[in-house]
N, C-alpha and C. Protein backbone atom coordinates (compact mmCIF):
# COMPACT_ATOMS: atom_id res chain seq x y z
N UNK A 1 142.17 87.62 83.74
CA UNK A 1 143.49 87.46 83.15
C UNK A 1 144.31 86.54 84.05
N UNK A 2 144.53 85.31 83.25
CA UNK A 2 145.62 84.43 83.96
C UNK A 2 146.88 84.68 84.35
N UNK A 3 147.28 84.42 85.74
CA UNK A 3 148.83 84.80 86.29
C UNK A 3 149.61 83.74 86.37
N UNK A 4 151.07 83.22 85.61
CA UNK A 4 151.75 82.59 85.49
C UNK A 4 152.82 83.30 86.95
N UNK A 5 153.53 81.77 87.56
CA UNK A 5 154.25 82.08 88.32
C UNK A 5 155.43 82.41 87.86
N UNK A 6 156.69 83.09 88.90
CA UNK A 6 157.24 83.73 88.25
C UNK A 6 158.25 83.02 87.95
N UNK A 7 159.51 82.83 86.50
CA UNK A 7 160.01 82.07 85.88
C UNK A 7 161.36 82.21 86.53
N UNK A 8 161.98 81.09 86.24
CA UNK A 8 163.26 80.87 86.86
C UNK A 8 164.60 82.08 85.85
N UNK A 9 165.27 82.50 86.78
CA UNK A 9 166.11 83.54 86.19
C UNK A 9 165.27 85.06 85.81
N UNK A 10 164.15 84.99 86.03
CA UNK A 10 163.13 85.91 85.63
C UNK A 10 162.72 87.03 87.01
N UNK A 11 163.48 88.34 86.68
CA UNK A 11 163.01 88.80 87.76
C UNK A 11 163.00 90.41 87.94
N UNK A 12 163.18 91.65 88.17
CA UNK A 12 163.45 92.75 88.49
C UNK A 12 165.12 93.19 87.67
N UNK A 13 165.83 92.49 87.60
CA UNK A 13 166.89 92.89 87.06
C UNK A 13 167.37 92.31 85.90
N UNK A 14 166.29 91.81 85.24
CA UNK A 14 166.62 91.11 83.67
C UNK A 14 164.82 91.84 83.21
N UNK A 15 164.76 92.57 82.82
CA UNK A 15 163.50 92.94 82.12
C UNK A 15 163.01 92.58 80.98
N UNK A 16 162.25 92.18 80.81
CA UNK A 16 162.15 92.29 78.87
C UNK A 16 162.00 93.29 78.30
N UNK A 17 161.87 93.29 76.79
CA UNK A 17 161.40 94.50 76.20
C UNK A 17 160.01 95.36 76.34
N UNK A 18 159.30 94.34 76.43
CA UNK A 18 157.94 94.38 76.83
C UNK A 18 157.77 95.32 78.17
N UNK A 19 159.21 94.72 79.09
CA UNK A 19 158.15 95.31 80.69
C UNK A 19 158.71 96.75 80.42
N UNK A 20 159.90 96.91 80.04
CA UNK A 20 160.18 97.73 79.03
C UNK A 20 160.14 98.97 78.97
N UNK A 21 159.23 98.68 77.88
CA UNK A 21 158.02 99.53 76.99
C UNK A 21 157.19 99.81 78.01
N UNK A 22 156.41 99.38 78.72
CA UNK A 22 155.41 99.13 79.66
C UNK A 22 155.81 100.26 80.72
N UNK A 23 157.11 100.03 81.27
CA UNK A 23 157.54 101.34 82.16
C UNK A 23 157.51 102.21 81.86
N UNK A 24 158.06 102.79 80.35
CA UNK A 24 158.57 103.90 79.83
C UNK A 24 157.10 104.38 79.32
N UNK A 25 155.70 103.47 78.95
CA UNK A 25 154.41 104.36 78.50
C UNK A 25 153.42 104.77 79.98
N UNK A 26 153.78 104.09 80.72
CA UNK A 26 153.66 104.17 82.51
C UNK A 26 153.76 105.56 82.88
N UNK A 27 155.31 105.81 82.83
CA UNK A 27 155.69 107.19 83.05
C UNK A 27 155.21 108.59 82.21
N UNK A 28 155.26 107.95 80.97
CA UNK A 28 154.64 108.99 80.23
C UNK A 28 152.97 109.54 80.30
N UNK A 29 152.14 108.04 80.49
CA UNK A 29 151.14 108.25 81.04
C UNK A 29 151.15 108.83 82.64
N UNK A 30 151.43 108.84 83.47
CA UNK A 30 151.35 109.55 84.70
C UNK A 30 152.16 110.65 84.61
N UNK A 31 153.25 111.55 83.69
CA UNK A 31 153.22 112.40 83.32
C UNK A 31 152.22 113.87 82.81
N UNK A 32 151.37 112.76 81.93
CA UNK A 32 150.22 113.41 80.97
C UNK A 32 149.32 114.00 82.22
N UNK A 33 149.24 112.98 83.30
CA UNK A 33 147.95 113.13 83.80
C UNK A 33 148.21 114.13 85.21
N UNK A 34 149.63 114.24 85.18
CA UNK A 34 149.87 115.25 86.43
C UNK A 34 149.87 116.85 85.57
N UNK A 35 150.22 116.44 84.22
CA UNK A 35 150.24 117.76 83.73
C UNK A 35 148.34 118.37 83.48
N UNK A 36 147.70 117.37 82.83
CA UNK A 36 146.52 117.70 82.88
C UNK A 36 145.83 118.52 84.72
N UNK A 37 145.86 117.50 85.43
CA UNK A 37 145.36 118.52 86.71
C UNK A 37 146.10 119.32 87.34
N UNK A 38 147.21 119.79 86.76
CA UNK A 38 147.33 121.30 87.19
C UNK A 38 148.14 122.23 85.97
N UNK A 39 147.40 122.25 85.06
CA UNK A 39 147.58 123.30 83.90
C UNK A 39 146.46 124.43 84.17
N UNK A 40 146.24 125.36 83.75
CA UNK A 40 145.24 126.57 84.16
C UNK A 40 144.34 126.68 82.87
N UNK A 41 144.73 125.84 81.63
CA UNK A 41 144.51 126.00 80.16
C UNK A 41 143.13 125.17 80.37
N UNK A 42 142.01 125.13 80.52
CA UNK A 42 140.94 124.37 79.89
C UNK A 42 141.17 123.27 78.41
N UNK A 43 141.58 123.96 77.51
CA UNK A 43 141.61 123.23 76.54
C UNK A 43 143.04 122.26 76.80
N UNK A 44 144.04 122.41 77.21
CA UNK A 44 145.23 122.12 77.29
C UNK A 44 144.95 120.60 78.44
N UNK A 45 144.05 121.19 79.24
CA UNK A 45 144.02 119.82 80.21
C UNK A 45 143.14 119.09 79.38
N UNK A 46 141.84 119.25 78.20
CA UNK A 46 141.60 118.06 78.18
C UNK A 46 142.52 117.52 77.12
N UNK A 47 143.41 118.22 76.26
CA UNK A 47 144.17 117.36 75.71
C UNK A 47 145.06 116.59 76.26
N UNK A 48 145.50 116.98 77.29
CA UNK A 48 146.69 115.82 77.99
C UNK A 48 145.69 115.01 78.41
N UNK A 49 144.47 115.36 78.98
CA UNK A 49 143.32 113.85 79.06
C UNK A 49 143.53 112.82 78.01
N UNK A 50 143.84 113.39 76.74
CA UNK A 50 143.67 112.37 75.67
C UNK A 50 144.68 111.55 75.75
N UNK A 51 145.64 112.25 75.99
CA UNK A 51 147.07 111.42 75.81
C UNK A 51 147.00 110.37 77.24
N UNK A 52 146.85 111.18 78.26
CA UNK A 52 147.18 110.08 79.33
C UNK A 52 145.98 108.94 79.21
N UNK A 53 144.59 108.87 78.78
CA UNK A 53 143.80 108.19 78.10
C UNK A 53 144.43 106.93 76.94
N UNK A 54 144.74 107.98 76.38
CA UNK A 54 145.87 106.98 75.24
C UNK A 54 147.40 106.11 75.50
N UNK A 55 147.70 106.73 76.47
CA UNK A 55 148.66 105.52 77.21
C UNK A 55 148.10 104.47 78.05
N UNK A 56 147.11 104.91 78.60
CA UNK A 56 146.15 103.61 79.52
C UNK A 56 145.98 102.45 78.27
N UNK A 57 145.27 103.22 77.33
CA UNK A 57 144.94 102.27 76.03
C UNK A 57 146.56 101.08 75.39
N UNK A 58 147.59 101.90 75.22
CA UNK A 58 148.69 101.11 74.99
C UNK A 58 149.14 99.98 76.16
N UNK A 59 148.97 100.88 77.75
CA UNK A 59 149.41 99.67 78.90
C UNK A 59 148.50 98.43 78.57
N UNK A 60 147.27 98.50 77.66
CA UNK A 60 146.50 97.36 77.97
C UNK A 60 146.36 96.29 76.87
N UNK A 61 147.19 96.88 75.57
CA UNK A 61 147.58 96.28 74.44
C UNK A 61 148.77 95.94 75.00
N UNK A 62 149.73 96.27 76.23
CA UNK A 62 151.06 95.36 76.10
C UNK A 62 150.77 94.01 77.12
N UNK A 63 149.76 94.62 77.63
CA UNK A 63 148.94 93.11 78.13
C UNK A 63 148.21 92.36 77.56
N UNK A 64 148.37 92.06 76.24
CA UNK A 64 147.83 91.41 75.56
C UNK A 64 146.12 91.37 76.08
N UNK A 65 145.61 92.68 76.33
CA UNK A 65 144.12 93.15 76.54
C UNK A 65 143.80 93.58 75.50
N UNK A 66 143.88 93.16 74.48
CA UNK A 66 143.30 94.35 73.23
C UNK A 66 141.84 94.55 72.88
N UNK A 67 140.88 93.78 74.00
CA UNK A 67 139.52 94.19 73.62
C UNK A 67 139.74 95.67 74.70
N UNK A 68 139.85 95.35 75.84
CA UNK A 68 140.30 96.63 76.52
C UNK A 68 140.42 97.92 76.36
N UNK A 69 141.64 97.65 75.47
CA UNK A 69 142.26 98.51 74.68
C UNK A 69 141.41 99.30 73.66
N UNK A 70 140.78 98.83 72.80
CA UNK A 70 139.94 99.45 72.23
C UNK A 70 138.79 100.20 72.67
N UNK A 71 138.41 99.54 73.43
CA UNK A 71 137.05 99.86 74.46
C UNK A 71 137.51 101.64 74.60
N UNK A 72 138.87 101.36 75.93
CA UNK A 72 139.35 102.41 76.30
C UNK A 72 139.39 103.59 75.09
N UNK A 73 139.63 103.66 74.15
CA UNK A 73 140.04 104.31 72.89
C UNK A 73 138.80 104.43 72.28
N UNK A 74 137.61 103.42 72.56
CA UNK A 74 136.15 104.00 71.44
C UNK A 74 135.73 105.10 72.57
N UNK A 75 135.44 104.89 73.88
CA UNK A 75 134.56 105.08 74.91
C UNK A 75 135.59 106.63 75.37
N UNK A 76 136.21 106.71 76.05
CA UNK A 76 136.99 107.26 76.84
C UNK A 76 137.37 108.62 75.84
N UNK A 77 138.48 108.27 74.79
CA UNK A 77 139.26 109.12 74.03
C UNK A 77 137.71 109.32 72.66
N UNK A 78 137.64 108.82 72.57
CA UNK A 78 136.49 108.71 71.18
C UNK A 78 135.25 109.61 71.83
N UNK A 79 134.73 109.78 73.06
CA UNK A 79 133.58 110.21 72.80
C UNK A 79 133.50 111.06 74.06
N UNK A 80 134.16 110.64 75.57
CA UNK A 80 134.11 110.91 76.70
C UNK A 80 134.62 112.48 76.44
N UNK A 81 136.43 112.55 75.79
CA UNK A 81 136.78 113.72 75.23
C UNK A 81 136.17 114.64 74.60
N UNK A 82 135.87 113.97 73.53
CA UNK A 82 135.64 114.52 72.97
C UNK A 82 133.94 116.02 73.06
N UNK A 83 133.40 115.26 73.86
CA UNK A 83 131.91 115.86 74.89
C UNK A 83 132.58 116.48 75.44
N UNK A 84 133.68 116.35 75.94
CA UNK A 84 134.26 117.52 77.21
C UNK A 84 134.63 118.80 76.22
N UNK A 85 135.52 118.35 75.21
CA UNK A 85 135.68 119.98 74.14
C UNK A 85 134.36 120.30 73.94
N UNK A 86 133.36 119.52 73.17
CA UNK A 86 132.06 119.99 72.83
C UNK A 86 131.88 121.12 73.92
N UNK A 87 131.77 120.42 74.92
CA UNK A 87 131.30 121.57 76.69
C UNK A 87 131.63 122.53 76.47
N UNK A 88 133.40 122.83 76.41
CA UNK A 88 134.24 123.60 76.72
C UNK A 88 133.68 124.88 75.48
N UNK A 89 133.46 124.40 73.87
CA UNK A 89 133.39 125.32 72.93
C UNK A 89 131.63 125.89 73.22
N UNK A 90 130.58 125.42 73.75
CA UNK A 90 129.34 125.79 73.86
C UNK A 90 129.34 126.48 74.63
N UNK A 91 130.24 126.39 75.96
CA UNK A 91 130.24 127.24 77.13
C UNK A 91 130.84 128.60 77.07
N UNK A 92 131.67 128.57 75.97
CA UNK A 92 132.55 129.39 75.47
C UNK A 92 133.84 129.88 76.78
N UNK A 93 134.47 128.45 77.13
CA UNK A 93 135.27 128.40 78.02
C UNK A 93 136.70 129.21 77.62
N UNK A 94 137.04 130.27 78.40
CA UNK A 94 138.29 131.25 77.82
C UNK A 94 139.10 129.79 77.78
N UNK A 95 139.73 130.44 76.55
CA UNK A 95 141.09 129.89 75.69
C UNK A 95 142.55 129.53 76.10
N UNK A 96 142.98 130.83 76.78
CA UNK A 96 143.79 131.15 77.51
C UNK A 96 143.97 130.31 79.22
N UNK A 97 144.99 130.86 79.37
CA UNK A 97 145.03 130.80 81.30
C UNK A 97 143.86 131.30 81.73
N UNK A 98 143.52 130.22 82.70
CA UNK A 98 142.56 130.61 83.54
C UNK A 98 142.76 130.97 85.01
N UNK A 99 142.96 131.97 85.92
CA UNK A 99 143.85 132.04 87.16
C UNK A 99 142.25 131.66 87.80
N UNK A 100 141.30 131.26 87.89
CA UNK A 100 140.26 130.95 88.71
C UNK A 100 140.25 130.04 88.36
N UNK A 101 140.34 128.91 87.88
CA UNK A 101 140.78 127.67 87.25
C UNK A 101 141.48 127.20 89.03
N UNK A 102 142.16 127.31 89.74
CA UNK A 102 142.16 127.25 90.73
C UNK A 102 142.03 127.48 92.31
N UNK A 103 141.11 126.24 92.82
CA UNK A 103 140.38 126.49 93.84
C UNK A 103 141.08 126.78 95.19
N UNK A 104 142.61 126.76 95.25
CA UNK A 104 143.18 126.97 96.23
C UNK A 104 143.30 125.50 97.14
N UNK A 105 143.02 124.92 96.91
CA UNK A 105 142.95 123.68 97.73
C UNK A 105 144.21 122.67 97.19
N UNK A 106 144.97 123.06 97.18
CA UNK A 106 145.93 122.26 95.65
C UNK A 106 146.57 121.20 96.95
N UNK A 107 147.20 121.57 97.98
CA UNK A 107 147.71 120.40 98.74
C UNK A 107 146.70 119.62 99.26
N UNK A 108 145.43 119.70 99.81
CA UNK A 108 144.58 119.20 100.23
C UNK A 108 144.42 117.97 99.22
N UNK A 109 144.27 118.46 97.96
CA UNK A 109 144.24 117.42 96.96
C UNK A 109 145.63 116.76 96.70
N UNK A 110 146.64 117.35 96.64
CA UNK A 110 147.88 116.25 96.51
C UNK A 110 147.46 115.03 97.80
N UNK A 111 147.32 115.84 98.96
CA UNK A 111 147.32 114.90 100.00
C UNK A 111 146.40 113.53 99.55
N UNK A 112 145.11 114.06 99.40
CA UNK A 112 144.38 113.09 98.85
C UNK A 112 144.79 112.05 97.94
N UNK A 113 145.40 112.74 96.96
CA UNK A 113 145.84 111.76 95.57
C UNK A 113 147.16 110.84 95.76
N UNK A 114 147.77 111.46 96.86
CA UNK A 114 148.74 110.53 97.42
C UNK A 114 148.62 109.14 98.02
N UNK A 115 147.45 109.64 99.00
CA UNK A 115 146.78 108.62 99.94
C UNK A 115 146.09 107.66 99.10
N UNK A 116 145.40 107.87 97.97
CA UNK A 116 144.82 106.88 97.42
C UNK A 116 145.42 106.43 95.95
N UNK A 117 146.68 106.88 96.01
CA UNK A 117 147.89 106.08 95.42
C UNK A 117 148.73 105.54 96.38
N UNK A 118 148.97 105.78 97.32
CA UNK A 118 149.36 104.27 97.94
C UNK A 118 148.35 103.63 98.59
N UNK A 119 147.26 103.46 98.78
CA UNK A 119 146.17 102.72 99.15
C UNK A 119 145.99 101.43 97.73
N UNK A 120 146.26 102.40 96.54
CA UNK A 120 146.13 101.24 95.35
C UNK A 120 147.29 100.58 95.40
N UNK A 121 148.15 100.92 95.58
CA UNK A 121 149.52 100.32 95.44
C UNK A 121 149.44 99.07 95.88
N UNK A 122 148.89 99.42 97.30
CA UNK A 122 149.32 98.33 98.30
C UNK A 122 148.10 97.19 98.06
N UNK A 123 147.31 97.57 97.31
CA UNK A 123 146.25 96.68 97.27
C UNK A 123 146.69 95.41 96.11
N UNK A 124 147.44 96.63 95.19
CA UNK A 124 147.41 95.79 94.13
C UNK A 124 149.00 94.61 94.49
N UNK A 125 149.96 95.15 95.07
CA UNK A 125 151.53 94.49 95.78
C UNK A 125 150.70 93.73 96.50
N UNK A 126 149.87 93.73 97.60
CA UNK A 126 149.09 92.37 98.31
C UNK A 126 148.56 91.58 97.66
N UNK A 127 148.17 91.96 96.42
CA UNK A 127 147.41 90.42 95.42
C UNK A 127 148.18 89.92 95.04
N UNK A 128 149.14 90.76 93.89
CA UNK A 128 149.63 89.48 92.94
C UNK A 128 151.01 89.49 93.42
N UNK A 129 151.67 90.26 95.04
CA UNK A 129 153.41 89.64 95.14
C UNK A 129 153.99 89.34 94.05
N UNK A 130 154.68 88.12 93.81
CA UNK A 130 155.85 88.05 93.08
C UNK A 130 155.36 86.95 91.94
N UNK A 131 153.93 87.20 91.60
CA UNK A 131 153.22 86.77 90.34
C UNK A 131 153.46 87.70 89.36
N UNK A 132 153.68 86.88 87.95
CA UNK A 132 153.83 87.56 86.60
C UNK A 132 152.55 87.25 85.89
N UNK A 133 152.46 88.14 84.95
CA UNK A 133 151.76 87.54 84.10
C UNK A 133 152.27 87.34 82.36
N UNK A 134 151.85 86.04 82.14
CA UNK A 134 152.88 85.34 80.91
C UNK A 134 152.46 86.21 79.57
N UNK A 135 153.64 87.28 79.54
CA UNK A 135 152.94 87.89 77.88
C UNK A 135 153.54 86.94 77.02
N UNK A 136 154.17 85.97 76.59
CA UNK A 136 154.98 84.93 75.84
C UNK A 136 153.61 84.25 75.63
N UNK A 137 152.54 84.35 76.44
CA UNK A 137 151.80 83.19 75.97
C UNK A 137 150.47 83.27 75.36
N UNK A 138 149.53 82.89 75.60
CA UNK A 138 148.38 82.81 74.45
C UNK A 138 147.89 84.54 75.09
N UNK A 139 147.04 85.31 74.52
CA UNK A 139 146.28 86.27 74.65
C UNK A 139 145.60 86.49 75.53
N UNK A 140 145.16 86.71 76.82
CA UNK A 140 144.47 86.75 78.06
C UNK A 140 143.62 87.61 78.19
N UNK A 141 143.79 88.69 77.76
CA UNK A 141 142.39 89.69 77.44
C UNK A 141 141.80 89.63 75.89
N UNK A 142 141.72 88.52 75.42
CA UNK A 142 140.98 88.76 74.04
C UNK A 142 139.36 89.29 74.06
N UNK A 143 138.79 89.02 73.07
CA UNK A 143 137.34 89.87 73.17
C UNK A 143 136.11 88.32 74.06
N UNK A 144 137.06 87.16 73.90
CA UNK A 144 136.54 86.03 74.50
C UNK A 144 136.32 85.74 75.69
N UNK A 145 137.50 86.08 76.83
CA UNK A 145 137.72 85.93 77.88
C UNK A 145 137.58 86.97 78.26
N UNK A 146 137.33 88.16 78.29
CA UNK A 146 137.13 89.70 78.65
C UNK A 146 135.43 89.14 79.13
N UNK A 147 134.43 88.40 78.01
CA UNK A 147 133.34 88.93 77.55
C UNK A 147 132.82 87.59 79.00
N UNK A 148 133.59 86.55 79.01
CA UNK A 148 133.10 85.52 79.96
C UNK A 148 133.21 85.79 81.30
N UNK A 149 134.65 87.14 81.31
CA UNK A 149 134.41 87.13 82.90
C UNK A 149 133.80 88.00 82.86
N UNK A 150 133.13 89.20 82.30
CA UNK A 150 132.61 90.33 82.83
C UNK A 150 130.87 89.41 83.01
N UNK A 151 130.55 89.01 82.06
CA UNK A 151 129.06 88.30 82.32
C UNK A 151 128.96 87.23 83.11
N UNK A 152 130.32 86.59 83.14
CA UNK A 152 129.78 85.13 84.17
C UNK A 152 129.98 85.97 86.21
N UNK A 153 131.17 86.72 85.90
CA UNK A 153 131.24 87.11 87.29
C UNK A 153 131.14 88.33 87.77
N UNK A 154 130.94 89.22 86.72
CA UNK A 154 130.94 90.78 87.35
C UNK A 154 129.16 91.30 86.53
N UNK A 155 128.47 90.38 86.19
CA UNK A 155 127.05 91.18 85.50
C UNK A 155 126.61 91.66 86.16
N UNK A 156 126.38 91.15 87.59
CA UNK A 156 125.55 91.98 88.38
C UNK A 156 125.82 93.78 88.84
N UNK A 157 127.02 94.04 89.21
CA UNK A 157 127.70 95.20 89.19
C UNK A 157 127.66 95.97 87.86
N UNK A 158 128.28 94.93 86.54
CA UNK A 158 127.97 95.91 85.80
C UNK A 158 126.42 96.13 84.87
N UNK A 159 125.53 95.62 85.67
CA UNK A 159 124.00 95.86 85.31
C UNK A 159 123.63 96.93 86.15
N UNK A 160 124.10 96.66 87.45
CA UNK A 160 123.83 97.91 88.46
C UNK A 160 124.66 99.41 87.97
N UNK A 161 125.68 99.43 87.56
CA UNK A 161 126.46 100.64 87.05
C UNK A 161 125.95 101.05 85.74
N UNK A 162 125.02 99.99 85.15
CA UNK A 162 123.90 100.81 83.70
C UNK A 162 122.85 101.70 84.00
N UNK A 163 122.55 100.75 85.62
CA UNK A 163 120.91 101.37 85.92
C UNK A 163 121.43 103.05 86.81
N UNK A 164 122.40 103.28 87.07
CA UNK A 164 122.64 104.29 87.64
C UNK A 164 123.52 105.26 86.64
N UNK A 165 124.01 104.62 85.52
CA UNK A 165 124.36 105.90 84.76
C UNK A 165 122.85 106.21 84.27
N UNK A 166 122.23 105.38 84.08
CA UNK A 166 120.57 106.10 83.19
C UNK A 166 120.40 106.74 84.43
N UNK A 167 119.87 106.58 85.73
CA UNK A 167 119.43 107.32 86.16
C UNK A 167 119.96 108.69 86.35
N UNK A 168 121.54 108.94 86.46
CA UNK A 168 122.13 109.99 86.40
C UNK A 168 121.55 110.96 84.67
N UNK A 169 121.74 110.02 84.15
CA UNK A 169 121.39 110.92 82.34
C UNK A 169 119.98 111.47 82.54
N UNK A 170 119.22 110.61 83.15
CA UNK A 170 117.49 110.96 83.24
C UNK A 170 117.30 112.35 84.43
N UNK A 171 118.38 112.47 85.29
CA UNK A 171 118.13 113.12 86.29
C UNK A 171 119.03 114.76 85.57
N UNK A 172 119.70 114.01 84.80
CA UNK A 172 120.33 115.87 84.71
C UNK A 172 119.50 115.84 83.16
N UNK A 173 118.71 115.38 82.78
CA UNK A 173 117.55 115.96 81.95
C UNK A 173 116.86 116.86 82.34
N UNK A 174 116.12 116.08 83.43
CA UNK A 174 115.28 116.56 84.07
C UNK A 174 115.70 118.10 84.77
N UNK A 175 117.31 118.32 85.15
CA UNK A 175 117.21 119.26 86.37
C UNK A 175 117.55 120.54 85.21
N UNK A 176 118.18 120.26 84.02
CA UNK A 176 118.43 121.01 82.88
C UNK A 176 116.74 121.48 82.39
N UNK A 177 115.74 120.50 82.44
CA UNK A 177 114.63 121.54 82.01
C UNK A 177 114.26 122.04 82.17
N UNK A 178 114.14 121.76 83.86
CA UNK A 178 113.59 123.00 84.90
C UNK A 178 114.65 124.44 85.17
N UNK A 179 115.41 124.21 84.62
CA UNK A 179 116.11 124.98 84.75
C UNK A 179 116.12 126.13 83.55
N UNK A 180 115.73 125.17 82.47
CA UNK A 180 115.51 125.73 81.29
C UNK A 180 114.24 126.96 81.20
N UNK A 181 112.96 125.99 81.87
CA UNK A 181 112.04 126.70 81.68
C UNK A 181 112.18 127.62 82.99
N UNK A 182 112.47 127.70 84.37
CA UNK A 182 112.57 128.55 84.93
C UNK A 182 113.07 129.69 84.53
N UNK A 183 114.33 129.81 83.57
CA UNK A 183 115.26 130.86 83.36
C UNK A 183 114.25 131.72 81.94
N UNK A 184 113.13 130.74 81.48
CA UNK A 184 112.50 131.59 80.43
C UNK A 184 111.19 132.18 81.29
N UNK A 185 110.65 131.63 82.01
CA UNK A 185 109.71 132.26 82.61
C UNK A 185 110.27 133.76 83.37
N UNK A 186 111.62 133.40 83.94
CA UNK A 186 112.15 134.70 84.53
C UNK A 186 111.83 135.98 83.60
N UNK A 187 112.39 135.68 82.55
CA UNK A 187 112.71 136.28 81.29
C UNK A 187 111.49 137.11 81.36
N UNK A 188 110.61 136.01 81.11
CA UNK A 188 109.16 136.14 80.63
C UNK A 188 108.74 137.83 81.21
N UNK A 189 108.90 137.41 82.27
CA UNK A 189 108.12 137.86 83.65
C UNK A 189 109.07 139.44 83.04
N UNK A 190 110.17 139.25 83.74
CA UNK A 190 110.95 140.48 83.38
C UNK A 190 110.37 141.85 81.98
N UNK A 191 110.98 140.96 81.41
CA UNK A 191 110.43 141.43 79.53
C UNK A 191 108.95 142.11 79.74
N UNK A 192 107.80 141.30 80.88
CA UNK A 192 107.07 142.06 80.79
C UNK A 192 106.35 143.21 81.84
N UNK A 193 107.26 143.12 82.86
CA UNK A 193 107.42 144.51 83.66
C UNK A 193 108.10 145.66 82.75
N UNK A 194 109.15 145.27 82.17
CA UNK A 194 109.52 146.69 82.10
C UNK A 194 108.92 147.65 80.38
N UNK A 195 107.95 146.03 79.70
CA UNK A 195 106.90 146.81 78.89
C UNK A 195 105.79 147.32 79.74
N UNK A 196 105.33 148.20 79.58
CA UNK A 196 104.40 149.39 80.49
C UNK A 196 103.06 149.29 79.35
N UNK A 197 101.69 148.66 79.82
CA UNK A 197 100.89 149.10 78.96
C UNK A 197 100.67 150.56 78.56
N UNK A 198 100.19 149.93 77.02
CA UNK A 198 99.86 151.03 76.20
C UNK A 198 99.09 151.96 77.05
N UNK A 199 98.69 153.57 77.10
CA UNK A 199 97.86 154.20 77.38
C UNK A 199 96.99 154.10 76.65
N UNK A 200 95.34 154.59 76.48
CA UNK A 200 94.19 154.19 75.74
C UNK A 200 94.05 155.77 75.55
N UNK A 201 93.75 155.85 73.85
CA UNK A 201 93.67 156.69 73.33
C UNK A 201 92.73 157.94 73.91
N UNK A 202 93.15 159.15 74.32
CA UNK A 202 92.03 160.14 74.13
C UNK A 202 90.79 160.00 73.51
N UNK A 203 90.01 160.56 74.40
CA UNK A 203 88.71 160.23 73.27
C UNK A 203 88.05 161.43 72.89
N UNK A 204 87.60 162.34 71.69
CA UNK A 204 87.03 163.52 71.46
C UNK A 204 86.32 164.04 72.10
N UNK A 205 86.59 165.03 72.81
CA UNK A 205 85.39 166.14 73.45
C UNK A 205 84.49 165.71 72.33
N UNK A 206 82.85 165.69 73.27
CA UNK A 206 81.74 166.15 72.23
C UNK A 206 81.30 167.36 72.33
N UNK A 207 80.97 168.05 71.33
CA UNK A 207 80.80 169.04 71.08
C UNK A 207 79.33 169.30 70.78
C-alpha cells in the first residue's frame, strides 16, 4: 500500500470524515476485544470475537483494502468463529459464567499485552512518522495489488506458513487418533475385567 506525503494544511487537527470513522470503529474494535478476554461467558467471548473481527474487517475497507477486507470476513468471522462455537457446542461448554474460566494470572497477562502494545506502536510510529496514506486516491489494496505484493515479495513466508499450518492439521490428526484409540482400548480392557467368565456348566453324576 502506497504512502502519500503528508498534505499541506493536512494534519492532526483538521481530520476528515474518513479518519473519523476510522477512530471511532478503532475504539469500538479494541473495546470488543478487551471485553472478549475477560468475560467468564464462553459463548459471550466468542461473540465479541466476531465483532472485534468485524471491525478489523471495516478498518480495512476504510483503507481502501477491500480484498482484505473480505478475506478477513470469509476466513476469520466466516469460518475461524464459527469452528470455535462448533467446539464450544460438541464439548458441551457450560453456558453460563464460568469462575474457572480464569487462570489467575490476569496481571501477568495485562503486563504482557501492554508490552507488546507498545512494542507495536512504536514499530509502527518509527515507519511511517508523519506519512499519510492518500484515501482521496486510486484504491491501494484492491484484489490486484494485494495479489502482486503478497506473490512477488512475501511467497516465500507465505508458502512456509501453508507448510506449517498442514503440518499442525496432520499432527493434531494424528495425536486425536491415538488418543482416540487409546481411550477405546482402555475401555476395552476395562469392560472386560469387570465381565467375569461364564462358569462351565455342572456336569451329571453318572450313575
Amino acid at each position: 500500500m502506497t504512502l502519500a506525503a503528508t498534505a499541506a494544511g493536512h494534519g492532526f487537527l483538521s481530520p476528515t470524515g474518513v479518519e473519523i470513522a476510522f477512530l471511532l470503529v478503532g475504539i469500538a474494535t479494541l473495546g470488543a476485544a478487551v471485553v472478549t478476554v475477560t468475560t467468564r461467558q464462553l459463548v459471550h467471548a466468542a461473540l465479541w470475537l466476531v465483532v472485534a473481527l468485524g471491525g478489523v474487517a471495516v478498518e480495512y475497507l476504510l483503507l481502501t483494502a477491500e480484498f482484505i477486507a473480505w478475506v478477513q470476513v470469509l476466513i476469520y468471522v466466516g469460518s475461524v468463529v464459527v469452528l470455535l462455537l462448533f467446539g464450544l457446542m460438541l464439548t458441551k461448554a457450560p453456558i453460563g459464567r464460568s469462575p474457572d474460566a480464569d487462570s489467575g494470572n490476569r496481571w501477568a497477562a495485562l503486563t504482557v499485552a501492554v508490552a507488546a502494545a507498545g512494542a507495536l506502536v512504536w514499530v509502527v510510529v518509527d515507519a511511517f512518522r508523519a506519512t499519510w496514506i492518500d484515501l482521496g486516491g486510486a484504491p491501494q489494496g484492491s484484489t490486484e495489488a494485494s495479489g502482486r505484493s503478497l506473490f512477488q515479495y512475501w511467497v516465500l513466508p507465505f508458502e512456509a506458513l501453508s507448510v506449517l499450518l498442514l503440518a499442525a492439521l496432520v499432527g493434531a490428526i494424528v495425536l486425536s487418533r491415538k488418543a482416540g484409540e487409546g481411550k477405546a482400548a482402555a475401555a476395552a480392557l476395562k469392560d472386560g475385567a469387570f465381565r467375569a467368565p461364564a462358569a462351565p456348566a455342572p456336569r451329571e453324576e453318572q450313575r
